[in-house]
Protein backbone atom coordinates (compact mmCIF):
# COMPACT_ATOMS: atom_id res chain seq x y z
CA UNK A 1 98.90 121.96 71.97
CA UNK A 2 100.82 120.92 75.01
CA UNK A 3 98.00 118.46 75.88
CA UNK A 4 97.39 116.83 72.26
CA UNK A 5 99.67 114.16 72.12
CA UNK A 6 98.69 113.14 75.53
CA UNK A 7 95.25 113.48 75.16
CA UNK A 8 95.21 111.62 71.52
CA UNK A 9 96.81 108.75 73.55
CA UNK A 10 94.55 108.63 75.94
CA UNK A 11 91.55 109.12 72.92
CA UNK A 12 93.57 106.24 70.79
CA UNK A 13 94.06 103.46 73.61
CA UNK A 14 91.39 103.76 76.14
CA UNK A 15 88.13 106.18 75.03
CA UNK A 16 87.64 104.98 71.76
CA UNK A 17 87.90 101.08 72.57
CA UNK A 18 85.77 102.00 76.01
CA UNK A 19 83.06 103.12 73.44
CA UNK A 20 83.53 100.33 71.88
CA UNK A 21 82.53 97.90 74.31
CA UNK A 22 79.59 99.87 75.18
CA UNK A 23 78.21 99.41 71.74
CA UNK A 24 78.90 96.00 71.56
CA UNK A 25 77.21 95.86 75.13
CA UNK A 26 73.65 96.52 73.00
CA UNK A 27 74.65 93.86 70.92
CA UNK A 28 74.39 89.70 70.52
CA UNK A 29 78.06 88.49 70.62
CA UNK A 30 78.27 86.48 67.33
CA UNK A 31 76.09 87.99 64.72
CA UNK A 32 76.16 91.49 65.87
CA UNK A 33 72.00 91.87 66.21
CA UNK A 34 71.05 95.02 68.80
CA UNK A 35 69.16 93.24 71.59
CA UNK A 36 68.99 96.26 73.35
CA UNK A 37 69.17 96.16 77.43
CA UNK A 38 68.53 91.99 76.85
CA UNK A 39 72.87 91.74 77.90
CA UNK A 40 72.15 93.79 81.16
CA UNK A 41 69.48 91.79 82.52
CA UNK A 42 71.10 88.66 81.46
CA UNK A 43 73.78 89.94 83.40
CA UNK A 44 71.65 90.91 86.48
CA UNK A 45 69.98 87.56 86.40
CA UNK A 46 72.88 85.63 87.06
CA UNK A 47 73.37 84.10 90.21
CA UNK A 48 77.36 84.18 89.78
CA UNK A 49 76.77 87.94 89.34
CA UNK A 50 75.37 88.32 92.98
CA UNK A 51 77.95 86.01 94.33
CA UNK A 52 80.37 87.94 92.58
CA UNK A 53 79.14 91.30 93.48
CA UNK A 54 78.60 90.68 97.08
CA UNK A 55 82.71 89.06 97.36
CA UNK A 56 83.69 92.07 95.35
CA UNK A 57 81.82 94.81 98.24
CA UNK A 58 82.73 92.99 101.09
CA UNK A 59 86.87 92.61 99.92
CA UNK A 60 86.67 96.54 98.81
CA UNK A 61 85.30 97.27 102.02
CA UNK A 62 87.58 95.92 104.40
CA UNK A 63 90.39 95.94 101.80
CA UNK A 64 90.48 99.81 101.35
CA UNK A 65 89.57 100.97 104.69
CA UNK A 66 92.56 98.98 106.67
CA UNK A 67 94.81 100.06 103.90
CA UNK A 68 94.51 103.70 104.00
CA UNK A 69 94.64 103.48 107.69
CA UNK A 70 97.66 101.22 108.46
CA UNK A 71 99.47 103.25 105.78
CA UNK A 72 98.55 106.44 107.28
CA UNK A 73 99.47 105.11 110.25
CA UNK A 74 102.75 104.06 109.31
CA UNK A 75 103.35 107.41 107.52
CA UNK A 76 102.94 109.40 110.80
CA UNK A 77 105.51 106.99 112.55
CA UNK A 78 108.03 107.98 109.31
CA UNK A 79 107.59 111.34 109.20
CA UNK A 80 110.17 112.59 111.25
CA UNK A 81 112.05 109.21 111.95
CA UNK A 82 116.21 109.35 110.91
CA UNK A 83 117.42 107.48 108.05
CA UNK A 84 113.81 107.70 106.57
CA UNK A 85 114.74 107.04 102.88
CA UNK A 86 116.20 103.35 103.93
CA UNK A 87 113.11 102.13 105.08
CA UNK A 88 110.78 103.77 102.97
CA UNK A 89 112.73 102.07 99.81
CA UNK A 90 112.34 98.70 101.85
CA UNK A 91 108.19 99.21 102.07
CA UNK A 92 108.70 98.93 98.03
CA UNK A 93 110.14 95.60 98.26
CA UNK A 94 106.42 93.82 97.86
CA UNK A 95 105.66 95.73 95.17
CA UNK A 96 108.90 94.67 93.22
CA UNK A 97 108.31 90.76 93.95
CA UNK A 98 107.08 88.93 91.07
CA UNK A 99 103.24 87.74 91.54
CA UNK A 100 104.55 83.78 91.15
CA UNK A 101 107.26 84.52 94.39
CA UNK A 102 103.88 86.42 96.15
CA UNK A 103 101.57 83.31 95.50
CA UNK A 104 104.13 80.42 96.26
CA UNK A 105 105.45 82.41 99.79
CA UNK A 106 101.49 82.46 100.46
CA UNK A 107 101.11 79.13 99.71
CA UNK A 108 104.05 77.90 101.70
CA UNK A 109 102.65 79.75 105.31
CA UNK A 110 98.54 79.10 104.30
CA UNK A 111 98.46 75.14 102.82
CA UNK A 112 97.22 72.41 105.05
CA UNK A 113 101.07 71.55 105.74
CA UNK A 114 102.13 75.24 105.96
CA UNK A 115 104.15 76.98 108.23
CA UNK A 116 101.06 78.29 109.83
CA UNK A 117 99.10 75.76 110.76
CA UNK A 118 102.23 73.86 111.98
CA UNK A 119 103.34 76.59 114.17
CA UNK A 120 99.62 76.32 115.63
CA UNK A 121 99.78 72.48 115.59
CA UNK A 122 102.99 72.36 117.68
CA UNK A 123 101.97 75.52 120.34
CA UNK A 124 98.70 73.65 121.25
CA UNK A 125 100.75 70.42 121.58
CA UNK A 126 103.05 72.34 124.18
CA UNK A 127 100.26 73.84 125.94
CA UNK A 128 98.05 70.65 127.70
CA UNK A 129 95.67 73.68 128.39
CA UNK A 130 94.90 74.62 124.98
CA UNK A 131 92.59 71.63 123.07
CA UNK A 132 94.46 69.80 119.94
CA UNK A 133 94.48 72.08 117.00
CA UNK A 134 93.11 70.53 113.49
CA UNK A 135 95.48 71.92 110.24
CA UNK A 136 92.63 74.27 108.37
CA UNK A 137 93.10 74.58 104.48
CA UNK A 138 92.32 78.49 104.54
CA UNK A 139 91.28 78.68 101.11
CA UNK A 140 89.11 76.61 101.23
CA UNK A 141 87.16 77.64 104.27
CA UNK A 142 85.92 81.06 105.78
CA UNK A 143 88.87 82.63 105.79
CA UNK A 144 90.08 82.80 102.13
CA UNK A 145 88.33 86.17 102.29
CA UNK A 146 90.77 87.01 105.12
CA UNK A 147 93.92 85.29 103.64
CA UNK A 148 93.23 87.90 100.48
CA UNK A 149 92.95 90.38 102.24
CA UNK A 150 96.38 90.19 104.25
CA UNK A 151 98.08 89.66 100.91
CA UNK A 152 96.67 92.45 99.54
CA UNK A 153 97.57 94.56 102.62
CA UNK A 154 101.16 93.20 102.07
CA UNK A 155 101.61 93.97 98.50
CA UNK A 156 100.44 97.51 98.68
CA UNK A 157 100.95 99.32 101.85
CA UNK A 158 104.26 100.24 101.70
CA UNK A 159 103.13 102.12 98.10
CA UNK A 160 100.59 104.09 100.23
CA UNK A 161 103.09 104.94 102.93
CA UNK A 162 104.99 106.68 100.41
CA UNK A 163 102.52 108.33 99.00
CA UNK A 164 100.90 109.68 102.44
CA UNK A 165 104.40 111.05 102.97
CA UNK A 166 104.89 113.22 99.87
CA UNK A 167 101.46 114.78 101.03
CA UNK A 168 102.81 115.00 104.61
CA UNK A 169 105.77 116.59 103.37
CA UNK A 170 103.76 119.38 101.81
CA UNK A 171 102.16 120.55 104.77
CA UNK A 172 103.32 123.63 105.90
CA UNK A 173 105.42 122.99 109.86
CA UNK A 174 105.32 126.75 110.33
CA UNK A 175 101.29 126.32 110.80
CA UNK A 176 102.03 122.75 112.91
CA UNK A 177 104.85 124.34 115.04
CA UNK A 178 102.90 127.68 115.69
CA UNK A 179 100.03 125.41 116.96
CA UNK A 180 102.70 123.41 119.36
CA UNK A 181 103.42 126.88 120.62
CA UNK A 182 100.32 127.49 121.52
CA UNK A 183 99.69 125.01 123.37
CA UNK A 184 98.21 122.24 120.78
CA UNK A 185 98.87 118.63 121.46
CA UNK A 186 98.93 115.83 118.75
CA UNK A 187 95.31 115.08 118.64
CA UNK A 188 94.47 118.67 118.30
CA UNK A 189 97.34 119.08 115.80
CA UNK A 190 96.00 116.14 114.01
CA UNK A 191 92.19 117.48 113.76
CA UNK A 192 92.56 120.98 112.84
CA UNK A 193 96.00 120.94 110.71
CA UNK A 194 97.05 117.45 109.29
CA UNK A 195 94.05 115.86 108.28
CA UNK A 196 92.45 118.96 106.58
CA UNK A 197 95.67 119.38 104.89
CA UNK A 198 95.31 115.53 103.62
CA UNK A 199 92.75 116.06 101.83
CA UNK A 200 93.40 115.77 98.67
CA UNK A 201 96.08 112.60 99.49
CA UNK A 202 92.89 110.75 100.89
CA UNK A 203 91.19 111.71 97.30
CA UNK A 204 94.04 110.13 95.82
CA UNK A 205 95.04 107.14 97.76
CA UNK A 206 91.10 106.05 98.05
CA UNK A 207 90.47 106.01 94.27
CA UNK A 208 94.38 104.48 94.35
CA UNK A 209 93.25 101.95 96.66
CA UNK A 210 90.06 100.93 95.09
CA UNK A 211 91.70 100.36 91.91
CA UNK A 212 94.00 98.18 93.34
CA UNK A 213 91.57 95.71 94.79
CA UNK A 214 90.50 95.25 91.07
CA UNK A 215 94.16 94.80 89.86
CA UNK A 216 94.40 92.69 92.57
CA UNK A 217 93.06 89.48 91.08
CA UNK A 218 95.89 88.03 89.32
CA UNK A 219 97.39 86.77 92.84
CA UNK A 220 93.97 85.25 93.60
CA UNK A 221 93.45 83.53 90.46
CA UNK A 222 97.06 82.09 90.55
CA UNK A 223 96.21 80.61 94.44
CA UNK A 224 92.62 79.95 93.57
CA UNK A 225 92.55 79.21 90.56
CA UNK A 226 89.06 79.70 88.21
CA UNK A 227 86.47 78.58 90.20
CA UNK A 228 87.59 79.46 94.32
CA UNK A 229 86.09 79.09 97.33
CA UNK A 230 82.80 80.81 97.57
CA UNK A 231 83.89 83.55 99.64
CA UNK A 232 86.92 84.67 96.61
CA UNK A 233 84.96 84.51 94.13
CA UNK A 234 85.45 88.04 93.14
CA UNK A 235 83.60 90.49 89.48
CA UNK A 236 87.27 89.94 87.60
CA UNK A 237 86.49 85.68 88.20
CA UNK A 238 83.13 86.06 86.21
CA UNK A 239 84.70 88.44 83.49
CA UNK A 240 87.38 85.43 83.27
CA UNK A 241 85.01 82.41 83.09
CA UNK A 242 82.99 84.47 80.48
CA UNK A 243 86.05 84.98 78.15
CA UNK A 244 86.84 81.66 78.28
CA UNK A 245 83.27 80.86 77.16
CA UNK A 246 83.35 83.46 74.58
CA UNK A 247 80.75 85.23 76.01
CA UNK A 248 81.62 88.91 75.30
CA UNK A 249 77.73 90.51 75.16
CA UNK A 250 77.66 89.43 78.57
CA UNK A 251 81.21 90.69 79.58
CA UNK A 252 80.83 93.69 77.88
CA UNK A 253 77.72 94.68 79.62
CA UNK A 254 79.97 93.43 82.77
CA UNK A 255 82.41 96.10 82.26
CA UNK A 256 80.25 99.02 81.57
CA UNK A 257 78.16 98.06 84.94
CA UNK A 258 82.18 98.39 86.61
CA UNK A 259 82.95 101.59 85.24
CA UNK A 260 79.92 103.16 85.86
CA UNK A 261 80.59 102.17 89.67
CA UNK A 262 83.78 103.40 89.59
CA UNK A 263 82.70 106.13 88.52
CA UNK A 264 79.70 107.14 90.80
CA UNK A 265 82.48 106.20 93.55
CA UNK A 266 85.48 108.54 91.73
CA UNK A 267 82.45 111.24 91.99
CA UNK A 268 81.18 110.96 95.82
CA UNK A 269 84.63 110.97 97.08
CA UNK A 270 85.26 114.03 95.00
CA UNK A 271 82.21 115.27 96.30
CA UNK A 272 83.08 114.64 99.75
CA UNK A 273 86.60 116.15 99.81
CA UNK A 274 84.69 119.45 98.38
């Protein structure tokens, strides 16, 4: 009884639409014939998709791994530093900025006139040794990928910190200090008592952190735009450019192929912390 009114949320607002789409996933947006798997290999068949995909990997892959560390790293620094609660309310500053302050700040220190490339411009113009440095529109080269990534890494870290904190704070110092006593030093401490006892904080913050690189896209599509550089072109673009289009067969079929990802992903991590 406790659970109903939770769980008939949950049933009202996100299961019952979910099943939703993957009927309509079987079916030929407009007059509502079944077509069957036709949606899904449509879907697989387009190059955008592969594009799209391949963007979408190689962002979650660097994306996730360098946040989860530099938080954790971070959060080991706090732990026992003095006037802890001042900073950690300052590393949830980014997350309060408005996405339009985010974007025009990252346009400001990325554009072609930026702050960036004219630091760069006047350092090689100081140093004869260095050769002349060309202004490089970021996003619009190679490294929009890496420009994403740093905003991400911005925007979300200090989030992380806090949360690898509340699962530092739960470990039990009698166990860490007995250790010391013995004789432990930090990376032994580390091994055999912190990052077993994180365990279920790097569940967390990995399914946390994956789900933020797909929330993520608003910031890139309000930089990018639409149709970015090759490299940006990220799943949540194609979904976009679909809807606009009016293609929902297709974007349904999209979304189941996400969540069943997410899913298989939500399940080896589980699997892997057991």
């Amino acid at each position: 009884m406790f659970l109903l009114p939770g769980f008939s949320g949950v049933m009202i607002f996100y299961l019952l639409p979910f099943f939703e789409v993957v009927r309509r996933s079987f079916l030929k947006s407009g007059n509502g014939a079944f077509v069957g798997m036709d949606n899904y290999r449509a879907v697989f068949g387009n190059g955008a998709f592969a594009l799209a995909v391949r963007n979408t990997f190689l962002y979650m892959a660097a994306g996730v791994p360098l946040l989860m560390g530099i938080s954790l790293f971070l959060s080991l620094l706090l732990r026992n530093l003095l006037q802890r609660r001042k900073l950690v309310s300052a590393l949830l500053l980014p997350m309060a900025v408005p996405a339009a302050v985010m974007v025009l700040t990252l346009q400001i220190l990325i554009d072609r006139q930026g702050v960036i490339n004219g630091v760069l411009t006047h350092v090689s113009g100081k140093i004869t040794a260095l050769p002349a440095f060309t202004a490089i529109d970021y996003l619009n080269t190679g490294w929009a990928l890496a420009v994403v990534v740093c905003s991400f890494l911005w925007k979300n870290t200090g989030y992380m910190v806090i949360l690898w904190l509340a699962g530092l704070a739960a470990l039990p110092k009698e166990v860490e200090e007995a250790a010391q006593v013995d004789g432990a030093n930090r990376w032994q401490s580390w091994h055999y008592i912190i990052r077993p006892g994180l365990s279920g904080s790097f569940f967390t913050i990995g399914m946390l952190s994956v789900l933020q690189i797909f929330k993520s896209y608003r910031e890139v599509w309000m930089v990018a735009g639409s149709y970015p550089q090759e490299h940006i072109y990220f799943l949540q673009h194609l979904l976009q450019n679909w809807y606009l289009k009016l293609e929902f067969d297709r974007m349904a079929a999209l979304t189941v192929i996400m969540s069943l990802v997410l899913l298989a992903v939500c399940l080896l991590l589980q699997k892997r912390l057991e």
